[in-house]
Every structure is written in C-alpha cells, then in structure tokens.
Protein backbone atom coordinates (compact mmCIF):
# COMPACT_ATOMS: atom_id res chain seq x y z
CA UNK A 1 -20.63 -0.48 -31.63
CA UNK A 2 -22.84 -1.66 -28.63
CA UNK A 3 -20.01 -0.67 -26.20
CA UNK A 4 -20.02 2.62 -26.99
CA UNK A 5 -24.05 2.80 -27.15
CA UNK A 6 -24.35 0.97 -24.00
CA UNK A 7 -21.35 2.00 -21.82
CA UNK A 8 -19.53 5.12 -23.17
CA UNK A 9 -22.78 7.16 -23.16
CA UNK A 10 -22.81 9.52 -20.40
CA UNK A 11 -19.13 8.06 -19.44
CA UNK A 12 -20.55 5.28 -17.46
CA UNK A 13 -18.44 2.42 -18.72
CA UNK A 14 -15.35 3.39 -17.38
CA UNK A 15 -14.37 1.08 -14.84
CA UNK A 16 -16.06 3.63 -7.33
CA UNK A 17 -16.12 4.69 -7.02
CA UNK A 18 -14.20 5.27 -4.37
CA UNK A 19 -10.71 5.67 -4.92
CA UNK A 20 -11.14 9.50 -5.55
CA UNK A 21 -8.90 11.95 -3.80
CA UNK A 22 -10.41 14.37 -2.95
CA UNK A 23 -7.64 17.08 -1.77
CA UNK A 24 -7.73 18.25 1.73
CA UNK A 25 -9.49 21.88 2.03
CA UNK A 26 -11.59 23.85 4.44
CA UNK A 27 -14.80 22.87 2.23
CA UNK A 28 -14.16 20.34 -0.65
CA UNK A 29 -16.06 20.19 -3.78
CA UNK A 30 -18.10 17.29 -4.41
CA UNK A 31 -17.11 15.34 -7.02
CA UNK A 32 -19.72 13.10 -9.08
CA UNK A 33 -19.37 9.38 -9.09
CA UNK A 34 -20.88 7.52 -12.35
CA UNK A 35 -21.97 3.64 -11.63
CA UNK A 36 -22.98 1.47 -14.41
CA UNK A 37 -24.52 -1.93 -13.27
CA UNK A 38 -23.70 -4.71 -15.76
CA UNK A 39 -24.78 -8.20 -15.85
CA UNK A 40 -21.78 -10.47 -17.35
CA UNK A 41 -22.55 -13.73 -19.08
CA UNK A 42 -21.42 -16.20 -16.74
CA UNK A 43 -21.17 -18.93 -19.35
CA UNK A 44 -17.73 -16.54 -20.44
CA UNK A 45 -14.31 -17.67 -18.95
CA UNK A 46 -13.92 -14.87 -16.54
CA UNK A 47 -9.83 -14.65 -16.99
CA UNK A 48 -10.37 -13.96 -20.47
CA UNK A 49 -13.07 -11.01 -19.11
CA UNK A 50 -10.33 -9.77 -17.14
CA UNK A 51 -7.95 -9.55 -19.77
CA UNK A 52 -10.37 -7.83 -22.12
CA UNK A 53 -10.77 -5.34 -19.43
CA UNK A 54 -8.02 -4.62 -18.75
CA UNK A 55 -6.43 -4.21 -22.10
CA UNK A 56 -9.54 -1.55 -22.42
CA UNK A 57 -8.61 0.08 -19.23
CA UNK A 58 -4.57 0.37 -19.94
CA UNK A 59 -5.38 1.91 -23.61
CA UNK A 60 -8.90 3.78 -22.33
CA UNK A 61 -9.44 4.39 -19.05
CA UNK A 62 -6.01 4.98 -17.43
CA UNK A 63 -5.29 7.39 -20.58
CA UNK A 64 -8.51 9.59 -19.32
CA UNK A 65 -7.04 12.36 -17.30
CA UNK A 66 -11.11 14.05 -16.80
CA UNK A 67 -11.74 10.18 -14.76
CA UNK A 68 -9.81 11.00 -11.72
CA UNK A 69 -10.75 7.72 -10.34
CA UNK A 70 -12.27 3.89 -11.36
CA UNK A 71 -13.00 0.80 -10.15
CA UNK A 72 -14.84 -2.80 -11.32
CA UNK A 73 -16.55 -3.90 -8.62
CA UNK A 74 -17.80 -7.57 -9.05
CA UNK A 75 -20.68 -9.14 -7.00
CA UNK A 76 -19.96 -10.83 -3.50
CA UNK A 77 -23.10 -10.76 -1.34
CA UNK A 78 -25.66 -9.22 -3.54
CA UNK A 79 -28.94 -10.13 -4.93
CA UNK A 80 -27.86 -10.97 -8.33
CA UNK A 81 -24.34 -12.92 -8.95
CA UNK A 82 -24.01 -11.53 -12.40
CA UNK A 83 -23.96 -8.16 -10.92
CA UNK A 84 -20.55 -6.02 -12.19
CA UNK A 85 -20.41 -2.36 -11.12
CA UNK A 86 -18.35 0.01 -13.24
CA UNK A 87 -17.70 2.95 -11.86
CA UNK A 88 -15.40 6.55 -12.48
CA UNK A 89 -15.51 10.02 -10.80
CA UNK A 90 -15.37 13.30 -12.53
CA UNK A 91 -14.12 16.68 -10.83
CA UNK A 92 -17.54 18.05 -12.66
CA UNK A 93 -21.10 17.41 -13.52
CA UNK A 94 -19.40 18.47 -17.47
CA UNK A 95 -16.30 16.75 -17.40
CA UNK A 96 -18.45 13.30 -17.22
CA UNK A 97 -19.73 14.42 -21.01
CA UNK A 98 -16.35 15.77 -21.79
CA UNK A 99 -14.89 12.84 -20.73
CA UNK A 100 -16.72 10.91 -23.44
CA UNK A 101 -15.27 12.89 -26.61
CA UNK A 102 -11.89 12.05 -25.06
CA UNK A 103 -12.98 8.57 -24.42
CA UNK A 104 -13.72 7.69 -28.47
CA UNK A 105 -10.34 9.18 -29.22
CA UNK A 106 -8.14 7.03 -27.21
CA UNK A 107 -10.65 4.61 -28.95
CA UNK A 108 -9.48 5.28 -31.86
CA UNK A 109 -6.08 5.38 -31.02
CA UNK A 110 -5.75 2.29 -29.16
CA UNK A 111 -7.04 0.23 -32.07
CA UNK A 112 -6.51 2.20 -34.73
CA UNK A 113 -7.62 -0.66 -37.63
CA UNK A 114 -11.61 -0.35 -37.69
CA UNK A 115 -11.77 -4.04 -38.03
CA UNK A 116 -9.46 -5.26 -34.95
CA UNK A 117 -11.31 -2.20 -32.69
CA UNK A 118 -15.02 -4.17 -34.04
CA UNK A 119 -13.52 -7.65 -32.87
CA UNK A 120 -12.11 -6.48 -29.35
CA UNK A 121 -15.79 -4.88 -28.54
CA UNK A 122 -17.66 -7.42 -29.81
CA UNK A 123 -15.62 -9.64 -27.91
CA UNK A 124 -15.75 -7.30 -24.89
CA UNK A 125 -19.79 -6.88 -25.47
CA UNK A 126 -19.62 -10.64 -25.67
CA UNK A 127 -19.09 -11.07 -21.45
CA UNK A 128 -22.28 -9.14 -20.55
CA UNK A 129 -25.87 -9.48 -21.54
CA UNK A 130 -27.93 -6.35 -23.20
CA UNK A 131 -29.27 -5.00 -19.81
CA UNK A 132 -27.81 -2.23 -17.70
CA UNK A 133 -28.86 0.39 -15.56
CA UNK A 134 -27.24 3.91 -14.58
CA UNK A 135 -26.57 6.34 -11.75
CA UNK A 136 -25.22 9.53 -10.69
CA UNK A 137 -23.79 10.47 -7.10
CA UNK A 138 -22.25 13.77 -5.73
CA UNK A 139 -20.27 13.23 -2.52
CA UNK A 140 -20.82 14.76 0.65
CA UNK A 141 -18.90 16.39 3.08
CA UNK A 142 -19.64 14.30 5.59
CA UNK A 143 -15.74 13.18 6.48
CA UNK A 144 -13.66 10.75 3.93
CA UNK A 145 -11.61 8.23 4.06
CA UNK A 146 -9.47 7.86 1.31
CA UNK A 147 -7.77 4.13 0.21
CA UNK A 148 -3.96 3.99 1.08
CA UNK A 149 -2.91 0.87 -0.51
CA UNK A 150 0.04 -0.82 -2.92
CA UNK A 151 -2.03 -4.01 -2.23
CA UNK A 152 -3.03 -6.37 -5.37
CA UNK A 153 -5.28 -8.44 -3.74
CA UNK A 154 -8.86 -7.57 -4.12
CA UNK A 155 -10.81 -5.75 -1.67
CA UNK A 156 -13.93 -6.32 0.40
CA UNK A 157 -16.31 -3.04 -0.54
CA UNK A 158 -19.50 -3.18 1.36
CA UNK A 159 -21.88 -0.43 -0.04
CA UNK A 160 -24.88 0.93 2.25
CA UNK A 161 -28.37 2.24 0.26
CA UNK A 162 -29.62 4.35 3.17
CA UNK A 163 -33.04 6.07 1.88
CA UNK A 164 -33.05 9.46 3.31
CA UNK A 165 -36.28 11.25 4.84
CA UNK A 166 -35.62 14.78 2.23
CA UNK A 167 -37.55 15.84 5.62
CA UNK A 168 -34.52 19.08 6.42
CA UNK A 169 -34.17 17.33 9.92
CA UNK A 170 -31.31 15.11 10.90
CA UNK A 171 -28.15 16.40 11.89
CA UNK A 172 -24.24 15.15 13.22
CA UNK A 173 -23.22 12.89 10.39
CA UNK A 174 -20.03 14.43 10.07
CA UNK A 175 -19.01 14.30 13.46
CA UNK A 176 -20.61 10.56 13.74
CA UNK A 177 -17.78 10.40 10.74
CA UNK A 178 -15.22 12.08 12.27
CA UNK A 179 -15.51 10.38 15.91
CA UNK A 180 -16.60 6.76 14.42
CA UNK A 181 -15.76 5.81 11.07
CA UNK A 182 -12.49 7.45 10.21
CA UNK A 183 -11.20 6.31 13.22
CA UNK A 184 -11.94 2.71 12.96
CA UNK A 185 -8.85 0.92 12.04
CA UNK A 186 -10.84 -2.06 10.25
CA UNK A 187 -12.46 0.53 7.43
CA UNK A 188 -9.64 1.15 5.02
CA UNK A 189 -11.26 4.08 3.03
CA UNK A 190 -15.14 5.76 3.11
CA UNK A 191 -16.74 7.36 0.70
CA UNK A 192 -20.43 8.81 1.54
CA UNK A 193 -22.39 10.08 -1.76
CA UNK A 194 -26.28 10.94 -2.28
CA UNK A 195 -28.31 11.24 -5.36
CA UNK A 196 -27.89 13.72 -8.04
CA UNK A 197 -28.96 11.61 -11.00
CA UNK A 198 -30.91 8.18 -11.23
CA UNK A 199 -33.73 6.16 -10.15
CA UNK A 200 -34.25 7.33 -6.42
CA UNK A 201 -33.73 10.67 -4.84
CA UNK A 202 -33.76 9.05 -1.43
CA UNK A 203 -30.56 7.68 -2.06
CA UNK A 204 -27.67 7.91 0.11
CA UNK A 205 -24.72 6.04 -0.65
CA UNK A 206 -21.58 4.87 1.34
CA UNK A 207 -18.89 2.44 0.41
CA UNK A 208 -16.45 0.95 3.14
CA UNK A 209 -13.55 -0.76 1.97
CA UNK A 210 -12.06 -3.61 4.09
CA UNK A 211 -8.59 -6.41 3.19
CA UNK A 212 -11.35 -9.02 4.18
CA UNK A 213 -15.20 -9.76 5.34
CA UNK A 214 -13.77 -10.94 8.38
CA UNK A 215 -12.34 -7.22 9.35
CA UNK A 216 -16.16 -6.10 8.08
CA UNK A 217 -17.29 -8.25 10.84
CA UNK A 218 -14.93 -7.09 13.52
CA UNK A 219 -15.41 -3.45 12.54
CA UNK A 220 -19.12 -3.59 13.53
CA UNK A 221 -17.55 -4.36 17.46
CA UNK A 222 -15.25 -1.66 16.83
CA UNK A 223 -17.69 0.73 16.10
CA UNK A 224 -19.69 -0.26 19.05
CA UNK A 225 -16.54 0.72 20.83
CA UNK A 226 -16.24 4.11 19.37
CA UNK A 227 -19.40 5.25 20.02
CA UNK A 228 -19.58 4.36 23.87
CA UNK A 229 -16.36 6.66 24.16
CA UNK A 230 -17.41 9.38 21.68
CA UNK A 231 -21.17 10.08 23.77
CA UNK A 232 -19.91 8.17 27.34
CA UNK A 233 -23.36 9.15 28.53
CA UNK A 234 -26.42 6.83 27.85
CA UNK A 235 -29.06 9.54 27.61
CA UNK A 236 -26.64 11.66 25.49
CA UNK A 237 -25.21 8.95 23.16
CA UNK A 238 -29.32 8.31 22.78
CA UNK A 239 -29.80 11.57 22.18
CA UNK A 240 -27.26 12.43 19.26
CA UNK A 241 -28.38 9.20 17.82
CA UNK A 242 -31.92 9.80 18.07
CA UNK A 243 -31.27 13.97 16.42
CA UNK A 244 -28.57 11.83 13.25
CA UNK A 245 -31.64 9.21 12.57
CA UNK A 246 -34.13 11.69 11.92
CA UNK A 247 -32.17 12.60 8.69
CA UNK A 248 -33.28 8.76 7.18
CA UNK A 249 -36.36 6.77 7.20
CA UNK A 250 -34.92 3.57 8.79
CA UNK A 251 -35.25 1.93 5.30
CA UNK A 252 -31.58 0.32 4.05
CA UNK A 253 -30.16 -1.97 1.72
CA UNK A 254 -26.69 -3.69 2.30
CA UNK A 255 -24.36 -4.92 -0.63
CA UNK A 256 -20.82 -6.47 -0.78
CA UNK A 257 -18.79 -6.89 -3.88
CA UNK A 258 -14.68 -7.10 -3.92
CA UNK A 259 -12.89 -5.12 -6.56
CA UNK A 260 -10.48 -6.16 -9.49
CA UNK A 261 -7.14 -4.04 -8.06
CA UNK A 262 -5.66 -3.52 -11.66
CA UNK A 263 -8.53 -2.08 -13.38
CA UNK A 264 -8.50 0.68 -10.25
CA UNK A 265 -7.37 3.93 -10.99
C-alpha cells in the first residue's frame, strides 16, 4: 500500500510536534520529533480529508502508546499552500522504528478485511500527491513551554528555521528562554529542536503556538518588553545579545500553519 511505503516508513506519517510533555527534571532527555511534509491534492473536498484522518488517527495513531505526541499541521503563511506537516515524537531514536511494527498491527486490526483496509488507503493516498520529504529533530534544553489547552479551535503555530553557525560559540539561549519566551503570556507553548536527521545540519527549529495571528503580532511588543527589563542596561542587553547571536549565522526562515485540534495527541 502507498501509505505504508510513503508514510509509515520510519514512523513519519503519524500525525509536532509540539504537544510533547516532556516531564519536569533537573536535565530532561531529548525526545525526537519526526515531520513528514505532504502535499494534499487540493482538488479533494478537505472535510472528507479530515474525516479520513481522523478515522486513521482514532484506530492508528491514538492507539500508539511509543508516539507520545502528534499533530497535522496545515499550511497558513508558507511558501506552498498544499503544504501538510505530519508530525509525532518518540521518547527514543528506536522507539520511532519500533513504533512502526506496532503501527501495521493496529493496521491490521482496525480494518481487519484486506479489501476495506485497500479502499480506506487508497482513498486516504487519494488527498495527497506522490511527493514528500522527511526530517528528524531532537529537542533541546533550552526551556519549554508545554500547550495547556481543552480548546477545539485550531491553533496559530509559527515555526522558526534558524541556521546555526556549528561554530562552538554562542551562548544564553536558555536564559533568553527562561527570562523572554516562557514568560510571554501571548506564546501558549515552545518547543526548540535542532537537527539530528535530514536535509540540513544547520537546522534549528522552534515552534510557538498562539489562539490567533493577532496574539503572534502582539507577542513580538511583548517580547520587546521583556527584554528591556531582563538586561535594563543598553550596553549589557547589547552585550548578551551580541554573545546569544554568535551561536547562528543571521540566516532564518519563518513559517505559519494552524493545526487540526482532533488529530492532536
């Protein structure tokens, strides 16, 4: 079946990203984030898409105790409207291949007729076109924020491509974190990863998740805000930013997609 060629290999169909919890401890283990960027057929009806995922996610994903967290993320502000991230988090670099075996079970179990499970996935394959493209993240302890919600509305999630400098200089990101971002009442969760598998070793990820673009926008005064109390000092605030820079080249991308709340796990 193409779904399973395509998507369940290496566990990176299973609808990040960034509703892990990551448990509170004096030096938390990073925990790998899988993103799978689709490209859906925009000709398809998208409430019958949603429906096909989620019937895949309540007899699949949910069911998948080695994904300890999921989420669709469909394009907002991004270079490419067909763009659908799917992305899960694994406690370890095995679990995402372990997590595979346990996927084609449930498989099997949740359509248990081997004609009805080759209609739903060539229905399901049906919404996207043959091209996709993988990666692998580790996060960093670099201060979290983790997403409190009951909400069903979707979610503004504006991801940040930093390309790092791999240079060994660059230092206070955690306390930039700690002082700025967590405290910022407009970001509703954080999640800062970098590179461990993929096309770019540069990479640096972060995801912010906001109720709506307008908080994005007011969060960017906020921050302002934030730092001009954290370093009160011009020459020092210029300083520590100066000393956190050196750790990145300058070079970023900026993306913004909102998530599907009842495919998140």
């Amino acid at each position: 079946m193409k779904k399973s060629k395509n998507l369940v290999l290496g566990m990176l169909i299973l609808t990040l990203l960034l509703s892990v919890k990551i448990h509170a401890q004096e030096v938390p283990k990073p925990v790998y984030v899988t993103v799978t960027t689709l490209h859906r057929n925009l000709d398809a009806d998208r409430k019958d898409w949603l429906k096909t995922e989620q019937e895949y996610f309540d007899k699949v994903t949910s069911k998948n105790d080695l994904i300890i967290g999921s989420e669709v993320l469909n394009h907002y502000y991004t270079a490419n409207s067909s763009e659908v991230l799917l992305v899960s988090a694994f406690n370890t670099w095995e679990d995402i291949e372990k997590a595979n075996d346990i996927t084609n079970d449930l498989i099997k179990k949740g359509w248990p007729d081997e004609n009805a499970r080759k209609a739903f996935f060539d229905k399901y394959n049906s919404y996207y076109g043959p091209m996709h493209s993988d990666e692998i993240y580790t996060s960093v302890a670099a201060g979290v924020k983790e997403l409190e919600t009951t909400s069903k509305e979707p979610m503004v999630v504006y991801v940040r491509i930093s390309q790092m400098s791999l240079n060994g200089q660059g230092k206070g990101l955690k306390e930039f974190n700690e002082k700025v971002t967590l405290k910022n009442p407009f970001i509703k969760a954080y999640y800062p990863h970098r590179h461990a598998w993929g096309a770019d070793n540069r990479d640096f990820l972060e995801a912010f998740f906001y109720d709506s673009l307008g908080d994005l926008e007011k969060s960017s005064d906020k921050q302002t805000e934030l730092i001009n109390a954290a370093w009160p000092k011009e020459d020092e605030r210029k300083a520590y930013m100066t000393e956190i820079n050196k750790a990145f080249t300058g070079i970023h991308g900026d993306y913004i997609y909102h998530n599907e709340p009842s495919l998140r796990k």
